[in-house]
PDB file of N, CA and C in Angstrom:
ATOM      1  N   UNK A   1       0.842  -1.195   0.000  1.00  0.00           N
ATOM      2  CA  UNK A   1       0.000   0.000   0.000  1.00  0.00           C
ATOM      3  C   UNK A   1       0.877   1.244   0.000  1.00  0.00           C
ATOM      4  N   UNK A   2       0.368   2.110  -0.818  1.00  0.00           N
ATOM      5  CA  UNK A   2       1.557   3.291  -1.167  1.00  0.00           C
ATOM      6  C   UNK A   2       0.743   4.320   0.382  1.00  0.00           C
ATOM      7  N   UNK A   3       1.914   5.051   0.945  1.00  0.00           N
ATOM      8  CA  UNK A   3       1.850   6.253   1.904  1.00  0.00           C
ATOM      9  C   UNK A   3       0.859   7.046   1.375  1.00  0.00           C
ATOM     10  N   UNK A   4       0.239   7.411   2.841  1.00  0.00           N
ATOM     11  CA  UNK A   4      -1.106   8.931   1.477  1.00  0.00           C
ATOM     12  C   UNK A   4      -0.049   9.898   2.223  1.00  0.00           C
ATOM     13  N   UNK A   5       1.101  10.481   3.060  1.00  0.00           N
ATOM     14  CA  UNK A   5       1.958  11.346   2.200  1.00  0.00           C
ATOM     15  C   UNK A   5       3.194  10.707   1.466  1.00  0.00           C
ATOM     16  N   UNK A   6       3.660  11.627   0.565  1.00  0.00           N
ATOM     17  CA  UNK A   6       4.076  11.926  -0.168  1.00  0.00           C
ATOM     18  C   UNK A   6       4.770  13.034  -0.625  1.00  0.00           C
ATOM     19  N   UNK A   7       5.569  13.059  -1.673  1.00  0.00           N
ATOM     20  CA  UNK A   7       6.603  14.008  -2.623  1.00  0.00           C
ATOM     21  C   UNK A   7       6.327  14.294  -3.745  1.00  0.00           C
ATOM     22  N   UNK A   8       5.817  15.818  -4.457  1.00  0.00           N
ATOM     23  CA  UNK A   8       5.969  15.653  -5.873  1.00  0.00           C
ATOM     24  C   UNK A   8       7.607  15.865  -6.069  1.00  0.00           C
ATOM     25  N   UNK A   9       7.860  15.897  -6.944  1.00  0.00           N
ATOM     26  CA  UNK A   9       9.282  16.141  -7.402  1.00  0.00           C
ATOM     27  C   UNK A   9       8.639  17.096  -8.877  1.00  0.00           C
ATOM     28  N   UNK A  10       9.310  18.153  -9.111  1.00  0.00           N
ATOM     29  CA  UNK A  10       8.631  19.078 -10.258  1.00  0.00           C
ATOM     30  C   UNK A  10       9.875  19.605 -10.498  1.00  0.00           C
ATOM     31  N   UNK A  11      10.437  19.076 -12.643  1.00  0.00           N
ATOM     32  CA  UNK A  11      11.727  19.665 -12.780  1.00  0.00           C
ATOM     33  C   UNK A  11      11.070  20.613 -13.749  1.00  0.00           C
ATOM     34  N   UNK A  12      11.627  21.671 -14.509  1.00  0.00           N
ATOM     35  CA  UNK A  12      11.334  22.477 -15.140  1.00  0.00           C
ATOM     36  C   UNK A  12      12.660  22.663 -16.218  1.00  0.00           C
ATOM     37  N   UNK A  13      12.173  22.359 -17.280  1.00  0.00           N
ATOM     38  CA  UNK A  13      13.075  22.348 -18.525  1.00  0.00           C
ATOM     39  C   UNK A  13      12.708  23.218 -19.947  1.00  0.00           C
ATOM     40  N   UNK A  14      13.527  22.965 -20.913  1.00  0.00           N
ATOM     41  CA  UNK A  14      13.265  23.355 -21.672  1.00  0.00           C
ATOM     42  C   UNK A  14      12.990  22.262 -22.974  1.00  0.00           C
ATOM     43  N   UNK A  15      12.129  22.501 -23.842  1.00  0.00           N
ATOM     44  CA  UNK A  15      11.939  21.407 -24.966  1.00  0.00           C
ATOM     45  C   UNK A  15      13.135  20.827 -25.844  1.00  0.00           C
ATOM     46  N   UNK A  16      14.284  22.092 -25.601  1.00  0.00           N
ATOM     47  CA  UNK A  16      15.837  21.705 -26.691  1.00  0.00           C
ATOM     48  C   UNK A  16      16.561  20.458 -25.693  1.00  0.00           C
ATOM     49  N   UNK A  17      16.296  20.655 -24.512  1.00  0.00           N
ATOM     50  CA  UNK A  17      17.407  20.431 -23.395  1.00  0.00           C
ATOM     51  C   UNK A  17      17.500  18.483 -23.798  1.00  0.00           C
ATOM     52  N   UNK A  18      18.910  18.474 -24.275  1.00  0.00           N
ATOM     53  CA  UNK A  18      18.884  17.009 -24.354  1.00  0.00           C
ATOM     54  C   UNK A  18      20.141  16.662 -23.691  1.00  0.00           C
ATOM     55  N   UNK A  19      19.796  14.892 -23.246  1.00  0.00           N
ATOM     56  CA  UNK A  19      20.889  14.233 -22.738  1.00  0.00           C
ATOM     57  C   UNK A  19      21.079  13.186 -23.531  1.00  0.00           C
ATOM     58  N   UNK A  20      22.631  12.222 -23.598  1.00  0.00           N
ATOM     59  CA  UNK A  20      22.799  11.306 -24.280  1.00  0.00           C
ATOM     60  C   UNK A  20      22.225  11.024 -26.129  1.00  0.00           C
ATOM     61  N   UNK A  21      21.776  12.411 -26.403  1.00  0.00           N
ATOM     62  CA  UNK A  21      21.739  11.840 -27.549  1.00  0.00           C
ATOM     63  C   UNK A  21      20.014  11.965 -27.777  1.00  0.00           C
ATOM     64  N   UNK A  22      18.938  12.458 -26.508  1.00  0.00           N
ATOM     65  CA  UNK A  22      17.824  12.352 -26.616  1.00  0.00           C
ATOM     66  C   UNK A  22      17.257  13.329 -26.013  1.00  0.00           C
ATOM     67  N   UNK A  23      15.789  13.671 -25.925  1.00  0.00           N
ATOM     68  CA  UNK A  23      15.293  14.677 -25.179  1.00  0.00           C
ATOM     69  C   UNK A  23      15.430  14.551 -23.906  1.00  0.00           C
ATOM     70  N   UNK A  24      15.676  15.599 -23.031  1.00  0.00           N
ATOM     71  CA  UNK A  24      16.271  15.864 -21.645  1.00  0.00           C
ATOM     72  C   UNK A  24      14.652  15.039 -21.116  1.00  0.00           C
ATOM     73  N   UNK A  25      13.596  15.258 -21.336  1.00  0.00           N
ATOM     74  CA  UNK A  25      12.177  15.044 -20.377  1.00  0.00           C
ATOM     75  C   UNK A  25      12.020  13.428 -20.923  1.00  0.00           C
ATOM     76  N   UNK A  26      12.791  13.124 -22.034  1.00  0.00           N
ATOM     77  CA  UNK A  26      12.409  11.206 -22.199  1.00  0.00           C
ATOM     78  C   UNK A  26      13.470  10.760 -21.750  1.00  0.00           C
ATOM     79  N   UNK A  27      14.613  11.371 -21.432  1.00  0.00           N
ATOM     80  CA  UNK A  27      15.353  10.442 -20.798  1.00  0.00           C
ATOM     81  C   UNK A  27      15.006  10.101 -19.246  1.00  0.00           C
ATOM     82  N   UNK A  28      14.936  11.284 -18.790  1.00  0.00           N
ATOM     83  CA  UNK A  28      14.456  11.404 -17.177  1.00  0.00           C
ATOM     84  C   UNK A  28      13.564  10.505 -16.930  1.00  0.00           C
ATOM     85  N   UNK A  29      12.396  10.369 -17.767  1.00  0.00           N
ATOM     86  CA  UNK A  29      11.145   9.590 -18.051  1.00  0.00           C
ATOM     87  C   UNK A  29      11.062   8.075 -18.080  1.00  0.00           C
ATOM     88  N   UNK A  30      12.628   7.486 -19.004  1.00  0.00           N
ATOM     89  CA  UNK A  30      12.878   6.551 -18.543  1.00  0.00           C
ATOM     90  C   UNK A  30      13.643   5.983 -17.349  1.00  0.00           C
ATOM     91  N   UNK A  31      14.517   7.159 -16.788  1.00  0.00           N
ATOM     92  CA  UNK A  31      14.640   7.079 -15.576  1.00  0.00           C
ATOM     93  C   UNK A  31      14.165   6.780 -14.777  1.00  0.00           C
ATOM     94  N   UNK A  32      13.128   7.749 -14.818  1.00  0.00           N
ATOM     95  CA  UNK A  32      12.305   7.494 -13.742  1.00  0.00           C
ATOM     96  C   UNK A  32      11.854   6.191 -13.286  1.00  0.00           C
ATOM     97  N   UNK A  33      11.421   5.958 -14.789  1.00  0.00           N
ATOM     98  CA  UNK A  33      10.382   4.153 -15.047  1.00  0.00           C
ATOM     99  C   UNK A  33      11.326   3.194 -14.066  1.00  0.00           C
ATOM    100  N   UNK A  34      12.573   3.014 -14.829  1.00  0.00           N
ATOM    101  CA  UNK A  34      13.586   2.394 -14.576  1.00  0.00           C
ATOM    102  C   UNK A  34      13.780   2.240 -12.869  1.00  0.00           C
ATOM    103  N   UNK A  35      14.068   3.108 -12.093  1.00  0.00           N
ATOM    104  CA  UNK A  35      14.029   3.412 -10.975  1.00  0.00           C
ATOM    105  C   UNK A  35      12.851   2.783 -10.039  1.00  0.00           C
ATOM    106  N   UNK A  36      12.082   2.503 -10.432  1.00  0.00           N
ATOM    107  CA  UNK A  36      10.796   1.937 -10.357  1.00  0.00           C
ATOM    108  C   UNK A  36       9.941   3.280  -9.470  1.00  0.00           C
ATOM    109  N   UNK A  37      10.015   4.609 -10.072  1.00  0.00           N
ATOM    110  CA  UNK A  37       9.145   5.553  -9.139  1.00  0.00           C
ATOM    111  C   UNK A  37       7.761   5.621  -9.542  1.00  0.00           C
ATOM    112  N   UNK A  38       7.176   5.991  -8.446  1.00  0.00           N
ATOM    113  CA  UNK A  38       5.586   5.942  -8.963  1.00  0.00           C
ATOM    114  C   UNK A  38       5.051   6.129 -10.191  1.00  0.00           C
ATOM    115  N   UNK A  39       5.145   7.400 -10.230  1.00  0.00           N
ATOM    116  CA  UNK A  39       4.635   7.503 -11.532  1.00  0.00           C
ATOM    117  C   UNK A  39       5.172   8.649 -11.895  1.00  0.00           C
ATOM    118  N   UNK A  40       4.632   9.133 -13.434  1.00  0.00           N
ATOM    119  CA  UNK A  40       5.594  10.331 -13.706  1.00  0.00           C
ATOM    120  C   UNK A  40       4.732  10.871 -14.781  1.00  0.00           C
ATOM    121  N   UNK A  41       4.589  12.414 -15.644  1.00  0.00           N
ATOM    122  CA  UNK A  41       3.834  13.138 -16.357  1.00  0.00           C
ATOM    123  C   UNK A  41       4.744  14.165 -16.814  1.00  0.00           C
ATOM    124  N   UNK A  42       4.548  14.141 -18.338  1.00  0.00           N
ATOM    125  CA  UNK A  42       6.089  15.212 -18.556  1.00  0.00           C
ATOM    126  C   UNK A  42       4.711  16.047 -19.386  1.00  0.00           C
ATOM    127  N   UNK A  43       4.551  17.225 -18.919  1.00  0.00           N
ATOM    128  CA  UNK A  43       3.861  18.676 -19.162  1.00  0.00           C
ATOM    129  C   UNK A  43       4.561  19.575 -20.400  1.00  0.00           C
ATOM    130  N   UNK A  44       3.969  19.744 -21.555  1.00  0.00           N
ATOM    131  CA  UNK A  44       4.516  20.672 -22.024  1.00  0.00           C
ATOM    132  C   UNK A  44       3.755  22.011 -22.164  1.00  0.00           C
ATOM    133  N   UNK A  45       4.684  23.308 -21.996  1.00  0.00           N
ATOM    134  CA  UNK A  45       3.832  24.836 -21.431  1.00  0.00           C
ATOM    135  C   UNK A  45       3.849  25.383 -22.983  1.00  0.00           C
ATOM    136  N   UNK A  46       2.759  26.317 -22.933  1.00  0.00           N
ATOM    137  CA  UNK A  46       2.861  27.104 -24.556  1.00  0.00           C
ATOM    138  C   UNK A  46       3.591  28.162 -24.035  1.00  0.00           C
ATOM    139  N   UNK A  47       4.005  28.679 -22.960  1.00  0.00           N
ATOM    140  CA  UNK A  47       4.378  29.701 -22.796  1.00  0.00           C
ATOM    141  C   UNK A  47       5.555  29.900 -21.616  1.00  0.00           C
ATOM    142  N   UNK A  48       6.346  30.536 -20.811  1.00  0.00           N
ATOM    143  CA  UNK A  48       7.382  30.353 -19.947  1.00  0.00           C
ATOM    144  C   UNK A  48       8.383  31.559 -20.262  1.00  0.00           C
ATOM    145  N   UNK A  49       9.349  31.387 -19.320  1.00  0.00           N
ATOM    146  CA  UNK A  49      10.738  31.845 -18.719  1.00  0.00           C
ATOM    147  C   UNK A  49      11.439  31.197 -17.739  1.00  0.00           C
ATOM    148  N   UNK A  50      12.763  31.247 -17.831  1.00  0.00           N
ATOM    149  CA  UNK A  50      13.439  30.682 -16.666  1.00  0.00           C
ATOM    150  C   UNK A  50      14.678  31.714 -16.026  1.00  0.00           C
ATOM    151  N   UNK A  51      15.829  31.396 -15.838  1.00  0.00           N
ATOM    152  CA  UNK A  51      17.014  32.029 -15.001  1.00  0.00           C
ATOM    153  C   UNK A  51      17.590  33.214 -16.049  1.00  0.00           C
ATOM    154  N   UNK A  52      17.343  32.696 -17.646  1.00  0.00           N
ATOM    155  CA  UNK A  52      17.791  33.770 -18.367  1.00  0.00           C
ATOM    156  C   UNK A  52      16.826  34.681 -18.825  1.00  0.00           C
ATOM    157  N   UNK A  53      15.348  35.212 -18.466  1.00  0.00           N
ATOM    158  CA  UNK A  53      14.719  35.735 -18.665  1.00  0.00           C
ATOM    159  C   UNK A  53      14.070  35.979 -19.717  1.00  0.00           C
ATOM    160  N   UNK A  54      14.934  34.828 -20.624  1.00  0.00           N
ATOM    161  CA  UNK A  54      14.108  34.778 -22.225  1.00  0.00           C
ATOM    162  C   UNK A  54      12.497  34.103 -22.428  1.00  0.00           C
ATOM    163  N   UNK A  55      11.802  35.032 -22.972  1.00  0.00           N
ATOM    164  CA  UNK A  55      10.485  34.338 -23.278  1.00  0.00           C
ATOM    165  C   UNK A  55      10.544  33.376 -24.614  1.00  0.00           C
ATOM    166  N   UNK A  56       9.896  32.383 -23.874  1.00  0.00           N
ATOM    167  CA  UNK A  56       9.590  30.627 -24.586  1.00  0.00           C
ATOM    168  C   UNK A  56       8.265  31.018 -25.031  1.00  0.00           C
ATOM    169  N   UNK A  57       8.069  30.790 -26.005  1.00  0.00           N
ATOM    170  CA  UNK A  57       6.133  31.212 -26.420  1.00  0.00           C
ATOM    171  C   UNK A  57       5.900  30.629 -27.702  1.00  0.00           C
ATOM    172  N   UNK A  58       4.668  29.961 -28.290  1.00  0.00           N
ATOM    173  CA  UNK A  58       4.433  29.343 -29.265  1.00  0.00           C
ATOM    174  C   UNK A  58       3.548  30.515 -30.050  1.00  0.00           C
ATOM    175  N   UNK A  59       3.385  31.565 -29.939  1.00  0.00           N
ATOM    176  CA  UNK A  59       2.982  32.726 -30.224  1.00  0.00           C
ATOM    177  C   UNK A  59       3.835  33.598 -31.371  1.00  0.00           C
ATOM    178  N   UNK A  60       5.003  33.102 -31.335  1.00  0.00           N
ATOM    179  CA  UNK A  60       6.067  33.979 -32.175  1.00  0.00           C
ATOM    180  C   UNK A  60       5.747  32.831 -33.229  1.00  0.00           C
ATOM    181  N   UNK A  61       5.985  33.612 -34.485  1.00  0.00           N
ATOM    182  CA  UNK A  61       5.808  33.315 -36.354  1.00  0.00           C
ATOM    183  C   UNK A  61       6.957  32.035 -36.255  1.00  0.00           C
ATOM    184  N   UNK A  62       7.812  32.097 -35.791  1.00  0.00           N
ATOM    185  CA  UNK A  62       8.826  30.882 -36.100  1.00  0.00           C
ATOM    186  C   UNK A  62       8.420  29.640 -35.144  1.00  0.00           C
ATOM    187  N   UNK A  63       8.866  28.519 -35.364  1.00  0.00           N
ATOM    188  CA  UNK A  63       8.832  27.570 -34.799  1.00  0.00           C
ATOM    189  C   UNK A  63       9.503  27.356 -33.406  1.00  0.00           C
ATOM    190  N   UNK A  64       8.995  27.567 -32.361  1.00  0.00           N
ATOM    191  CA  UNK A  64       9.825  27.445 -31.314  1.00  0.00           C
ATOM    192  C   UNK A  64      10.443  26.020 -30.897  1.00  0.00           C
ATOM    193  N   UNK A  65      11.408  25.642 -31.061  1.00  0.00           N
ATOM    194  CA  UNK A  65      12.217  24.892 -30.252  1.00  0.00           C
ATOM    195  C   UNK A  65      12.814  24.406 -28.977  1.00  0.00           C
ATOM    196  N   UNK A  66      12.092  25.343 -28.078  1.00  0.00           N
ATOM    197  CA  UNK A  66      12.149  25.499 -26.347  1.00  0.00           C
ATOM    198  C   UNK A  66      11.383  25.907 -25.771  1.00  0.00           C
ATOM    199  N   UNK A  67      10.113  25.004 -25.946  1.00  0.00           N
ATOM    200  CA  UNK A  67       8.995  25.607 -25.115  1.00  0.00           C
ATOM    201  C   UNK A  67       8.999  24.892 -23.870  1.00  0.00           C
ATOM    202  N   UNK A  68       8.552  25.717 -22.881  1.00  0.00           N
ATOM    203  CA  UNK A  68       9.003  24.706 -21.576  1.00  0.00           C
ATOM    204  C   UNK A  68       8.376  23.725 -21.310  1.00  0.00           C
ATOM    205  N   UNK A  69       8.728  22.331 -20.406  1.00  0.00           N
ATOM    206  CA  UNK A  69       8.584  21.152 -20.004  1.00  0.00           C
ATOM    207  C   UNK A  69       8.972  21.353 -18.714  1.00  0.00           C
ATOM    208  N   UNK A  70       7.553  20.821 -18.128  1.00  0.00           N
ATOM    209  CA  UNK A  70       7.229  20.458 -16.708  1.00  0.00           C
ATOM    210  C   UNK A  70       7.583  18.719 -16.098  1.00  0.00           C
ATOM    211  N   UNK A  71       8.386  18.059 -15.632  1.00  0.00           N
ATOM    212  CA  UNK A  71       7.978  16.876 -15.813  1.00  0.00           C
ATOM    213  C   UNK A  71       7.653  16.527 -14.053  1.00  0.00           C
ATOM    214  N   UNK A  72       6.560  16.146 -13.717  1.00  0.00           N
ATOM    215  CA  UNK A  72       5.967  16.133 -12.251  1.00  0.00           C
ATOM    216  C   UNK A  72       6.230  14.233 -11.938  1.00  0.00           C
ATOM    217  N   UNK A  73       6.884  13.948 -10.537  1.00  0.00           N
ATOM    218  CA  UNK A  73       7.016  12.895 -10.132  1.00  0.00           C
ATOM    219  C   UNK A  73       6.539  12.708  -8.702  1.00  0.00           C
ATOM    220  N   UNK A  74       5.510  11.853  -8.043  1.00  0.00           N
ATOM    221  CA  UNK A  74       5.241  11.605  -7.346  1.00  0.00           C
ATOM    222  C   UNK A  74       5.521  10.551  -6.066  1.00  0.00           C
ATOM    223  N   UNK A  75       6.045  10.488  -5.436  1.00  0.00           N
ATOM    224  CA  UNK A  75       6.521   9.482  -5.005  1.00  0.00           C
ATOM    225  C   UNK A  75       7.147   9.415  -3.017  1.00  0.00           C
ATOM    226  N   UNK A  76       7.538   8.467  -2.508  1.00  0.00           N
ATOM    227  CA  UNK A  76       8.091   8.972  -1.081  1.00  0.00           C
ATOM    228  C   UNK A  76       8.997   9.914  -1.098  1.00  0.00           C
ATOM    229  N   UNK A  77       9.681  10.311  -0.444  1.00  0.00           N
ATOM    230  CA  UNK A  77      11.124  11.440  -0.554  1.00  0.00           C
ATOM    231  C   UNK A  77      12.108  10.527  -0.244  1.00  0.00           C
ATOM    232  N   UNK A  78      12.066   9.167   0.337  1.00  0.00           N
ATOM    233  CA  UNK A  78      13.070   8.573  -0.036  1.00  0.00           C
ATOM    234  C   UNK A  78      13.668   8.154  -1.265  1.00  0.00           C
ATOM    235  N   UNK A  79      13.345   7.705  -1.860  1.00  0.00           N
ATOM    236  CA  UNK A  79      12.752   7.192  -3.417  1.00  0.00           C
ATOM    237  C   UNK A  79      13.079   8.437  -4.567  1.00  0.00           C
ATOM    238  N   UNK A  80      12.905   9.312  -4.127  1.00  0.00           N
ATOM    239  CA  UNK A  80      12.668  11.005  -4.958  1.00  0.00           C
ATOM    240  C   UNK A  80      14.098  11.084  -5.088  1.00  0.00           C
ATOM    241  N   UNK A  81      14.518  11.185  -3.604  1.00  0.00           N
ATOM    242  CA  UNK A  81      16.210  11.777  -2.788  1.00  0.00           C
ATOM    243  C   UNK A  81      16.980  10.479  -3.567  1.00  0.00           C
ATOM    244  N   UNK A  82      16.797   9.655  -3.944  1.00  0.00           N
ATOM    245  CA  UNK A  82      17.394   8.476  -4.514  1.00  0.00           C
ATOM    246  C   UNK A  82      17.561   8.856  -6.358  1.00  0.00           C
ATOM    247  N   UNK A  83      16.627   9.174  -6.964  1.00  0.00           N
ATOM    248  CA  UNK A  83      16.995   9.692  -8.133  1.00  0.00           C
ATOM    249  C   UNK A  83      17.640  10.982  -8.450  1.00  0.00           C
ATOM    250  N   UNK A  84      17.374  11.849  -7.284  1.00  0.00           N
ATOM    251  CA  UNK A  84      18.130  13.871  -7.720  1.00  0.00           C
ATOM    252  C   UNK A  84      19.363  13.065  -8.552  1.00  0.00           C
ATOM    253  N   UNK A  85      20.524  12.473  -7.701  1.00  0.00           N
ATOM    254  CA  UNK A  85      21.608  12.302  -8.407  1.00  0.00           C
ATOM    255  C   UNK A  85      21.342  12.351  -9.910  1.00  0.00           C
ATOM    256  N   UNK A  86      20.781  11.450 -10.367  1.00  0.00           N
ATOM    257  CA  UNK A  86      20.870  11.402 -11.496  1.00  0.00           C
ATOM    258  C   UNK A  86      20.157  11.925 -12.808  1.00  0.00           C
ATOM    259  N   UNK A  87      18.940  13.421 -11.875  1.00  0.00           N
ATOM    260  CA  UNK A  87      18.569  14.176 -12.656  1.00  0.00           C
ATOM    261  C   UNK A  87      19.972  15.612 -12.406  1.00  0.00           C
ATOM    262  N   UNK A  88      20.389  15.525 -11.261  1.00  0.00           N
ATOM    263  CA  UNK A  88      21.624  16.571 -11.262  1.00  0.00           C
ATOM    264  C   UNK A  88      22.867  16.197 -12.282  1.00  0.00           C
ATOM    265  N   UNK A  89      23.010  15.285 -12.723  1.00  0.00           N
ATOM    266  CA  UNK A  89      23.781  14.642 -13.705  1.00  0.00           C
ATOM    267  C   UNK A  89      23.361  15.484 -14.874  1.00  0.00           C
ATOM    268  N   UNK A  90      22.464  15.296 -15.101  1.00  0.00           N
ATOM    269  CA  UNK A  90      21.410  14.929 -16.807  1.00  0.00           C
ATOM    270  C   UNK A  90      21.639  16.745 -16.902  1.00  0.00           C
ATOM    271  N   UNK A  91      21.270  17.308 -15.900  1.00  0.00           N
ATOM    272  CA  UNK A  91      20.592  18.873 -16.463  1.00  0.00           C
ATOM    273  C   UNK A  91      21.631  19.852 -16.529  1.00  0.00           C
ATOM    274  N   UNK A  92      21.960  20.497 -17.320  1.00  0.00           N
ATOM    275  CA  UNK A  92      22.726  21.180 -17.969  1.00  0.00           C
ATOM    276  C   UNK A  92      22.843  23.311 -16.871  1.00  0.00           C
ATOM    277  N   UNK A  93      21.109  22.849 -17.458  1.00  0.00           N
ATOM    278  CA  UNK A  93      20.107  24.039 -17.235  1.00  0.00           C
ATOM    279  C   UNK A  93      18.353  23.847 -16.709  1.00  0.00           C
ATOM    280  N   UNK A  94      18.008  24.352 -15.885  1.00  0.00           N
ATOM    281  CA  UNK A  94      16.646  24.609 -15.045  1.00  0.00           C
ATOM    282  C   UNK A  94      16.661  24.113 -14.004  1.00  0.00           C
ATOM    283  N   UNK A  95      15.073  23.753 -13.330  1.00  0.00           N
ATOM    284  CA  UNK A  95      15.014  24.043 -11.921  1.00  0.00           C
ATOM    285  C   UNK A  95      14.389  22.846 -11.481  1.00  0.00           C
ATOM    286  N   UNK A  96      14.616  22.709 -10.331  1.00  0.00           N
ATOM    287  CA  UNK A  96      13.747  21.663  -9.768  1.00  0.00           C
ATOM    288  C   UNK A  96      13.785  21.633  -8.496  1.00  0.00           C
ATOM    289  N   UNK A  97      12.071  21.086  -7.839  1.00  0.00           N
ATOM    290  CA  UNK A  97      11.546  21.372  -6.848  1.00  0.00           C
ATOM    291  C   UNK A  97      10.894  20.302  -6.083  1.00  0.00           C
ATOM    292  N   UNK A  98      10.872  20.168  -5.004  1.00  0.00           N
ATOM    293  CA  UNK A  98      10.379  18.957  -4.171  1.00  0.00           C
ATOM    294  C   UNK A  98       9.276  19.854  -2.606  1.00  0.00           C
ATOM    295  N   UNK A  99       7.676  19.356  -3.065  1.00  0.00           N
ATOM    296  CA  UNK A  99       6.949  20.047  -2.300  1.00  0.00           C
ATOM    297  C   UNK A  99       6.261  18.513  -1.440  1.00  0.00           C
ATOM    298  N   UNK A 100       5.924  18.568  -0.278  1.00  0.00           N
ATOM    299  CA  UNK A 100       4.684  17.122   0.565  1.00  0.00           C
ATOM    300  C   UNK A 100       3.511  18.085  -0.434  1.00  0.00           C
ATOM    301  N   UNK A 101       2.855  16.520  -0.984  1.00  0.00           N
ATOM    302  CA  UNK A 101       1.918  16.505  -1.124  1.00  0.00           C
ATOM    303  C   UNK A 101       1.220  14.999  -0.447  1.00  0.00           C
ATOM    304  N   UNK A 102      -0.357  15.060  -0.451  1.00  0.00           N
ATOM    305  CA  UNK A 102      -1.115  14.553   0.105  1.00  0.00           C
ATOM    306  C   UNK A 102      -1.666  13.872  -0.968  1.00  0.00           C
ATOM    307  N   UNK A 103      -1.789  12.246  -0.919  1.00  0.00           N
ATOM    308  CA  UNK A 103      -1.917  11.232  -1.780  1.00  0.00           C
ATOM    309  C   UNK A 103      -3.368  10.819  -1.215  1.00  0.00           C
ATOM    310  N   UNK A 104      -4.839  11.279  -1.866  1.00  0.00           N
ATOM    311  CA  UNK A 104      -5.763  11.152  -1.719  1.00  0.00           C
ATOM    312  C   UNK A 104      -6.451   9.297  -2.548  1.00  0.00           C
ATOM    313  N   UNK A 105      -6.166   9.231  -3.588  1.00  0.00           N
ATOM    314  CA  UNK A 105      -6.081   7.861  -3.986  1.00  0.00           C
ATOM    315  C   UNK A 105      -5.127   7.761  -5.247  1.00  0.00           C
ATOM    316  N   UNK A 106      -4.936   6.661  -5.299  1.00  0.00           N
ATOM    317  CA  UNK A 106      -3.701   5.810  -6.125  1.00  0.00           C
ATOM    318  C   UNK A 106      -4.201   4.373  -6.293  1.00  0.00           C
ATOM    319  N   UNK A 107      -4.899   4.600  -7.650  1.00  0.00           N
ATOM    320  CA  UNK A 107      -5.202   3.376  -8.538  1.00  0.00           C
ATOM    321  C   UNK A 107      -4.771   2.980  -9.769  1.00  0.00           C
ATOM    322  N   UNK A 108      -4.276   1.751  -9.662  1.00  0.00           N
ATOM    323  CA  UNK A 108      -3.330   1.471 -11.832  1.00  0.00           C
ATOM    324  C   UNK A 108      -4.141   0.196 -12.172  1.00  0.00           C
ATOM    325  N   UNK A 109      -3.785   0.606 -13.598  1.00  0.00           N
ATOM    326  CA  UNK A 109      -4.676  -0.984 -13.865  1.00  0.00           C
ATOM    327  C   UNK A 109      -2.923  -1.590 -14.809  1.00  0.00           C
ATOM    328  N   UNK A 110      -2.892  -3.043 -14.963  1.00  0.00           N
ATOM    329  CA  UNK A 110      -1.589  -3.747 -15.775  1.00  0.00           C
ATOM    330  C   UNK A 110      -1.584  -3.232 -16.540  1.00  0.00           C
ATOM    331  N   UNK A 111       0.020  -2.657 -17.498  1.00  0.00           N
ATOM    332  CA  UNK A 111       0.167  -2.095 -18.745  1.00  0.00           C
ATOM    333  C   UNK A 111       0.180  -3.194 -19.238  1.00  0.00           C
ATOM    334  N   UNK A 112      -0.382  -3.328 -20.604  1.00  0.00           N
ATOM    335  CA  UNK A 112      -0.372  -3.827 -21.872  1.00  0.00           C
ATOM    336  C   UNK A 112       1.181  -3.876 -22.324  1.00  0.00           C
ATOM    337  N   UNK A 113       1.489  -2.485 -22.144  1.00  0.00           N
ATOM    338  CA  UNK A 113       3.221  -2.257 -22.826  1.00  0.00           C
ATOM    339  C   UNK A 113       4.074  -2.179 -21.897  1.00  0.00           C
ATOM    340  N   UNK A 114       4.787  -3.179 -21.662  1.00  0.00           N
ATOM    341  CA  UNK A 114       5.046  -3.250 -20.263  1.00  0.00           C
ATOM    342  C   UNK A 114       6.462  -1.734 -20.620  1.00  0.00           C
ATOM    343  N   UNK A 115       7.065  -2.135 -21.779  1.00  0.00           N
ATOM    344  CA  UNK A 115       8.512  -1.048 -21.976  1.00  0.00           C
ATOM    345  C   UNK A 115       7.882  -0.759 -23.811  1.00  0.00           C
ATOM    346  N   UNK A 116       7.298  -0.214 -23.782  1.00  0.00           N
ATOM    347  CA  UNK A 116       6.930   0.236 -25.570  1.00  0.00           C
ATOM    348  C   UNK A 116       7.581   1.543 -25.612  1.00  0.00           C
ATOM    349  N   UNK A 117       7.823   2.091 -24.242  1.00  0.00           N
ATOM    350  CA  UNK A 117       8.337   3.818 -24.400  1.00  0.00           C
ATOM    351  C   UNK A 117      10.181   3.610 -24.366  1.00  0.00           C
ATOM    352  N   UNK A 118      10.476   2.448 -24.058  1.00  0.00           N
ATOM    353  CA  UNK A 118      12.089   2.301 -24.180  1.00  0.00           C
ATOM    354  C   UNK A 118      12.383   2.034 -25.914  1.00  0.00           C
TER     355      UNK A 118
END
């Protein structure tokens, strides 16, 4: 039975930001999986800023290439404190945040795909 508290873990990236060869929010993603953490949701924003004050916006005539990515992880803070390492590895650039949240219910049904996203 999972704890009703809990950790989100919330990194904040950009859509260019890559590691190894791949997008910074699918690698983490399989990280995450890998790691066996609860669960995980990678957010993408139409709009943003970060440390360099440049506006990210899908609003400008050109194609933006860095619109920001939220990717939210839920999980104990033991478990959380067990992966930073290896999102402090990965990130080049942005932010990330660890707030208690309150785990009201937590239901999964069997994936079909158990690894279709690797």
């Amino acid at each position: 039975m999972f704890p009703k508290q809990g950790h989100l873990l919330r990194i904040f990236i950009g859509e260019s930001n890559r590691h190894e060869g791949v997008p910074l929010h699918e690698w983490i993603l399989r990280h995450a999986r890998r790691q066996g953490l609860a669960g995980a949701t990678v957010l993408r924003g139409m709009s943003g800023f970060g440390a360099s004050s440049r506006l990210h916006t899908t609003k400008f005539l050109r194609l933006s290439a860095d619109l920001p990515i939220v990717i939210e992880i839920v999980d104990t803070i033991e478990n959380i404190e067990a992966f930073l390492p290896e999102i402090d590895s990965a990130m080049t650039d942005g932010m990330v945040t660890i707030e208690k949240v309150q785990i009201l219910v937590l239901r999964g049904r069997p994936s079909e795909d158990d690894d279709s996203a690797d």
